[in-house]
C-alpha atoms as a PDB file:
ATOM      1  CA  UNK A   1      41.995  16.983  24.264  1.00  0.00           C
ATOM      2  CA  UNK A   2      42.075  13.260  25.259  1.00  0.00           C
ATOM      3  CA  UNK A   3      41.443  10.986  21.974  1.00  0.00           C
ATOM      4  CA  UNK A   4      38.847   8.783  23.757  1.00  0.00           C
ATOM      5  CA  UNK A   5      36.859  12.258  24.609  1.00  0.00           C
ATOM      6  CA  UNK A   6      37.594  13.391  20.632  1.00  0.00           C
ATOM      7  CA  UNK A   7      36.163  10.616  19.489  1.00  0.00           C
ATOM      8  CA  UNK A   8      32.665  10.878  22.027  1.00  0.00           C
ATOM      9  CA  UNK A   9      32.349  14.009  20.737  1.00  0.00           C
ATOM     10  CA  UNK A  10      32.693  13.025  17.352  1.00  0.00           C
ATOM     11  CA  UNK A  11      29.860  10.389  18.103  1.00  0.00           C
ATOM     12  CA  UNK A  12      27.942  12.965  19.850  1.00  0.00           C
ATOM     13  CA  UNK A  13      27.491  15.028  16.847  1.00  0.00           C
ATOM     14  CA  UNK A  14      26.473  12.577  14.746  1.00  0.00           C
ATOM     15  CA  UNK A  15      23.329  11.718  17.263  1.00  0.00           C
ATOM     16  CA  UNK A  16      20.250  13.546  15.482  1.00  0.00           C
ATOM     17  CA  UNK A  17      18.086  13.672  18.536  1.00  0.00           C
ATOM     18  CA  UNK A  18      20.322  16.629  20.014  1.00  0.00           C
ATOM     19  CA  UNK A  19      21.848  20.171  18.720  1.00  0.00           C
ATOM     20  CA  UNK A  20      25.300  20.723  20.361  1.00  0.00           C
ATOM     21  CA  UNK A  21      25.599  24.944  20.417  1.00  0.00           C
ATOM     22  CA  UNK A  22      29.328  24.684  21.818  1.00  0.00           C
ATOM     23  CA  UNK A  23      31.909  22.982  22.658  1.00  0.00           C
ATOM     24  CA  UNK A  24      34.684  24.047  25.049  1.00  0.00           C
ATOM     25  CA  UNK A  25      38.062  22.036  25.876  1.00  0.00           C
ATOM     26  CA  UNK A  26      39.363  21.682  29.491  1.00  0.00           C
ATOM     27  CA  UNK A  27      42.905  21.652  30.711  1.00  0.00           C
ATOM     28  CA  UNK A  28      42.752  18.116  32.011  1.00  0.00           C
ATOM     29  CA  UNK A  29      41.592  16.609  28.582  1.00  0.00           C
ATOM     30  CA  UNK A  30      37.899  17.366  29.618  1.00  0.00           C
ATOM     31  CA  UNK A  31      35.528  18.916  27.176  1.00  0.00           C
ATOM     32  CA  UNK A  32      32.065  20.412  28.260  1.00  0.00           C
ATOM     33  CA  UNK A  33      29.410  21.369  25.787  1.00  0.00           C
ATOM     34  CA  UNK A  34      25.883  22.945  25.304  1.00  0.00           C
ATOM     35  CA  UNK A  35      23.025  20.513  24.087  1.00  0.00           C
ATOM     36  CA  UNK A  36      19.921  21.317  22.623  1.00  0.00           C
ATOM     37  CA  UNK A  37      17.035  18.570  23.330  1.00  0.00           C
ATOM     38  CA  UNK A  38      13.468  19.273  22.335  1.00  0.00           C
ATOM     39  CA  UNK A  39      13.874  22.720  22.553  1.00  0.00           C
ATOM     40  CA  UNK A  40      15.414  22.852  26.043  1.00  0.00           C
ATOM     41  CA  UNK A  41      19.043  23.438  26.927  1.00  0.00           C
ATOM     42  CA  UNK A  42      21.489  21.529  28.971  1.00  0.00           C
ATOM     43  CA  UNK A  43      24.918  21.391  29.756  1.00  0.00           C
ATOM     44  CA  UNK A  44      27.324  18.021  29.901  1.00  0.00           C
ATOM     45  CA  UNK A  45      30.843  17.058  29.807  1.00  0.00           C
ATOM     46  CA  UNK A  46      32.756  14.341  28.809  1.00  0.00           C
ATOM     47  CA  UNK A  47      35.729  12.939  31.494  1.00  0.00           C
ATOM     48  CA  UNK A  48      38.402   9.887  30.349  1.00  0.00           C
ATOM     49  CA  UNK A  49      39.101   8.094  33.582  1.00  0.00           C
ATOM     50  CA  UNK A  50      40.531   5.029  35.131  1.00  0.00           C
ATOM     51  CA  UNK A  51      42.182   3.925  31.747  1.00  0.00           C
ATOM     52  CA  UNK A  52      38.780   2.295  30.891  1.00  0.00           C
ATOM     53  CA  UNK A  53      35.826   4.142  31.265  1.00  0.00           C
ATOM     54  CA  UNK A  54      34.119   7.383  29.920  1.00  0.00           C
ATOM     55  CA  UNK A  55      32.188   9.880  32.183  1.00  0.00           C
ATOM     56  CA  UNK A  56      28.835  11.730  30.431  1.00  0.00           C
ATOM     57  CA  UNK A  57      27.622  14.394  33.320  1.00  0.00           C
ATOM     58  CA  UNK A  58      24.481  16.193  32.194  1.00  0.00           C
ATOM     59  CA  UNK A  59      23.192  19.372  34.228  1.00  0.00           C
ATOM     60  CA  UNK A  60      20.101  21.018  33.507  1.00  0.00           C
ATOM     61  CA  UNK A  61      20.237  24.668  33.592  1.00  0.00           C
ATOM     62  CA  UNK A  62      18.524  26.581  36.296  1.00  0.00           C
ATOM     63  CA  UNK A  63      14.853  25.646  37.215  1.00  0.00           C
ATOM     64  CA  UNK A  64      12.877  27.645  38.785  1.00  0.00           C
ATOM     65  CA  UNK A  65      10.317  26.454  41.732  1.00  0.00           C
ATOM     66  CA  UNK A  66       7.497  27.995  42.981  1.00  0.00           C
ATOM     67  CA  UNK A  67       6.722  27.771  46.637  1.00  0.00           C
ATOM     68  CA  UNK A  68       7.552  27.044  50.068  1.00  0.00           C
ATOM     69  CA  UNK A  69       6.506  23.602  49.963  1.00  0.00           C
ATOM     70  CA  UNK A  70       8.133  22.293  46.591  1.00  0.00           C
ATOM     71  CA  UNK A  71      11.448  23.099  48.095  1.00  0.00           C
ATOM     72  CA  UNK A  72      10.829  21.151  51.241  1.00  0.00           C
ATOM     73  CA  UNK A  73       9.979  18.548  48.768  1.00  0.00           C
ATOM     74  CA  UNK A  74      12.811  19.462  46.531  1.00  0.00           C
ATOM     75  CA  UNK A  75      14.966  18.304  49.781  1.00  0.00           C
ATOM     76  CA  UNK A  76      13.802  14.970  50.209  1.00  0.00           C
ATOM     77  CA  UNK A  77      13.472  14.152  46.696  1.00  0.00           C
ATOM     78  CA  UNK A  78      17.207  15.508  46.416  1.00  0.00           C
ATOM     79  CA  UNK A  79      18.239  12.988  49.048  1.00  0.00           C
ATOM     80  CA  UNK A  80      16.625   9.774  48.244  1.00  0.00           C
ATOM     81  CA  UNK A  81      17.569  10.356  44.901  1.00  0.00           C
ATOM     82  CA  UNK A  82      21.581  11.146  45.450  1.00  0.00           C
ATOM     83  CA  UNK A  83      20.639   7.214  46.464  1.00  0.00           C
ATOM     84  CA  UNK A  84      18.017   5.741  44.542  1.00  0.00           C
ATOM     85  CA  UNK A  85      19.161   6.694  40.792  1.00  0.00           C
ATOM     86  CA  UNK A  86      22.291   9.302  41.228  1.00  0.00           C
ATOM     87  CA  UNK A  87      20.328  12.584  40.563  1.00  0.00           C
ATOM     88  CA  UNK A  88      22.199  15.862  42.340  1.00  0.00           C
ATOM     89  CA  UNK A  89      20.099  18.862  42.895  1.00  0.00           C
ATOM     90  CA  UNK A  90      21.791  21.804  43.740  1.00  0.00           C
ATOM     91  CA  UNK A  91      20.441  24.928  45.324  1.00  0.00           C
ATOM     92  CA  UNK A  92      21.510  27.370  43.384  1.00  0.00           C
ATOM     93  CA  UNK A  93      19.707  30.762  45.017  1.00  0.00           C
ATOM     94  CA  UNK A  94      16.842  29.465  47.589  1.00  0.00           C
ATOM     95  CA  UNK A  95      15.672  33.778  47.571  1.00  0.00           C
ATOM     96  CA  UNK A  96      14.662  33.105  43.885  1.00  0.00           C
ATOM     97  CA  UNK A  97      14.140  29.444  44.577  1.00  0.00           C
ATOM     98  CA  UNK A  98      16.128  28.303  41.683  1.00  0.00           C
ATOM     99  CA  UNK A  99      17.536  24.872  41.664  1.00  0.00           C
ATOM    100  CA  UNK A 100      20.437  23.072  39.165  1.00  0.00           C
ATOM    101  CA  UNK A 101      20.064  19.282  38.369  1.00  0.00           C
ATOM    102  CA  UNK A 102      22.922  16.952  37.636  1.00  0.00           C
ATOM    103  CA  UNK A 103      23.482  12.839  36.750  1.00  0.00           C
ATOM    104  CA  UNK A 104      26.309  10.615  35.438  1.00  0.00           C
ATOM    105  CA  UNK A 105      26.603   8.195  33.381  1.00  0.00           C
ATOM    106  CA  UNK A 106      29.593   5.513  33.018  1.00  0.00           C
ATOM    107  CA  UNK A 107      30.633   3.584  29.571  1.00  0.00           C
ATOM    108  CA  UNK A 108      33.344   1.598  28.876  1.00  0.00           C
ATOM    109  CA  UNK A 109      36.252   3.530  26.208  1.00  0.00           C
ATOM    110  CA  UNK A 110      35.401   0.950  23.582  1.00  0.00           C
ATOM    111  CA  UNK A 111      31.721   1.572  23.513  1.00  0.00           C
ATOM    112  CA  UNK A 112      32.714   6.014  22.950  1.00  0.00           C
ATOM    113  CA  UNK A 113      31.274   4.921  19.052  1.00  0.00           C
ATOM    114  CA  UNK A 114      28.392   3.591  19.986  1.00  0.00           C
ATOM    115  CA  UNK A 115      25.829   6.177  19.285  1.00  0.00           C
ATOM    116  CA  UNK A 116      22.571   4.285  20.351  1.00  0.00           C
ATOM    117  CA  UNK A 117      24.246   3.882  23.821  1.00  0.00           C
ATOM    118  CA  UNK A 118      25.392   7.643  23.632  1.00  0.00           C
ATOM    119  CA  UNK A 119      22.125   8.407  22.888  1.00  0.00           C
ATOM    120  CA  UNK A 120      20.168   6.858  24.908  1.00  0.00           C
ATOM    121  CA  UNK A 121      22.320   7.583  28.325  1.00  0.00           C
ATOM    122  CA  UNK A 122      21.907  11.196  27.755  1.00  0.00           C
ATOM    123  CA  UNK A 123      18.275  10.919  27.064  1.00  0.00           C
ATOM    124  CA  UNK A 124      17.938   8.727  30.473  1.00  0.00           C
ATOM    125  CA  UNK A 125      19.981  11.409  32.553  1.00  0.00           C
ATOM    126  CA  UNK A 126      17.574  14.475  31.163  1.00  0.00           C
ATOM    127  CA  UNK A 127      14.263  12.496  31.823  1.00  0.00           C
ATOM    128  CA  UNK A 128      15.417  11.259  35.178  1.00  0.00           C
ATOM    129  CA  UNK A 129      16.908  15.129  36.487  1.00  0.00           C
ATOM    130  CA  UNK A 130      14.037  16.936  34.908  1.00  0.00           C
ATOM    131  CA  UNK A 131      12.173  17.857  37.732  1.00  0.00           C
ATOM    132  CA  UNK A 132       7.893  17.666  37.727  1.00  0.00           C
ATOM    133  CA  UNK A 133       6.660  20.615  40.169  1.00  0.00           C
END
């Protein structure tokens, strides 16, 4: 595993406002884990790349979405915000309308120890992907 990523993760568990279940290393230095926030569970993934910087991607599990008309929504809201603020939505099975969330956040290598800037980018990514139908 790539030292910068050790040492995230290493910051990552010492954050009290999440429960990491799991962690998993990648063949490219990568390492994805499980995170438990306020009782709901999400997935993220921490990337060393361009010599500098440190990638945080946080996907929500599957959500689920009732009608018709919340998916047509779903589709605009997906594209402004692949624009506006770097949300993804995915559609993961439109028969059982169930739909995947993802966001990204950037920070330099020598802020990987800075747990209030950890902290605070994964919070941002969950409240800004979680969707409100």
């Amino acid at each position: 595993m790539n030292e910068f990523v050790l040492d995230a993760k290493n910051t990552l568990e010492k954050i009290s406002s999440f429960k990491c279940a799991s962690f998993k290393k990648l063949s490219d230095g990568s390492l994805i884990f499980q995170l438990d926030f306020e009782g709901d569970q999400f997935f993220g993934m921490f990337k060393h790349f361009l010599d500098e910087y440190l990638l945080i991607n946080i996907t929500n599990p599957i959500t689920y979405i009732d009608d018709e008309e919340a998916i047509v929504n779903f589709e605009i809201a997906n594209d402004f915000n692949k624009k506006a603020i770097g949300v993804k939505g995915v559609i993961a099975d439109l028969e059982k309308k169930q739909v995947m969330f993802s966001r990204e956040e950037i920070v330099r290598i020598k802020d990987r120890f800075n747990k209030d800037l950890i902290d605070e980018r994964i919070k941002f990514s969950i409240s800004v992907m979680t969707p409100t139908y």
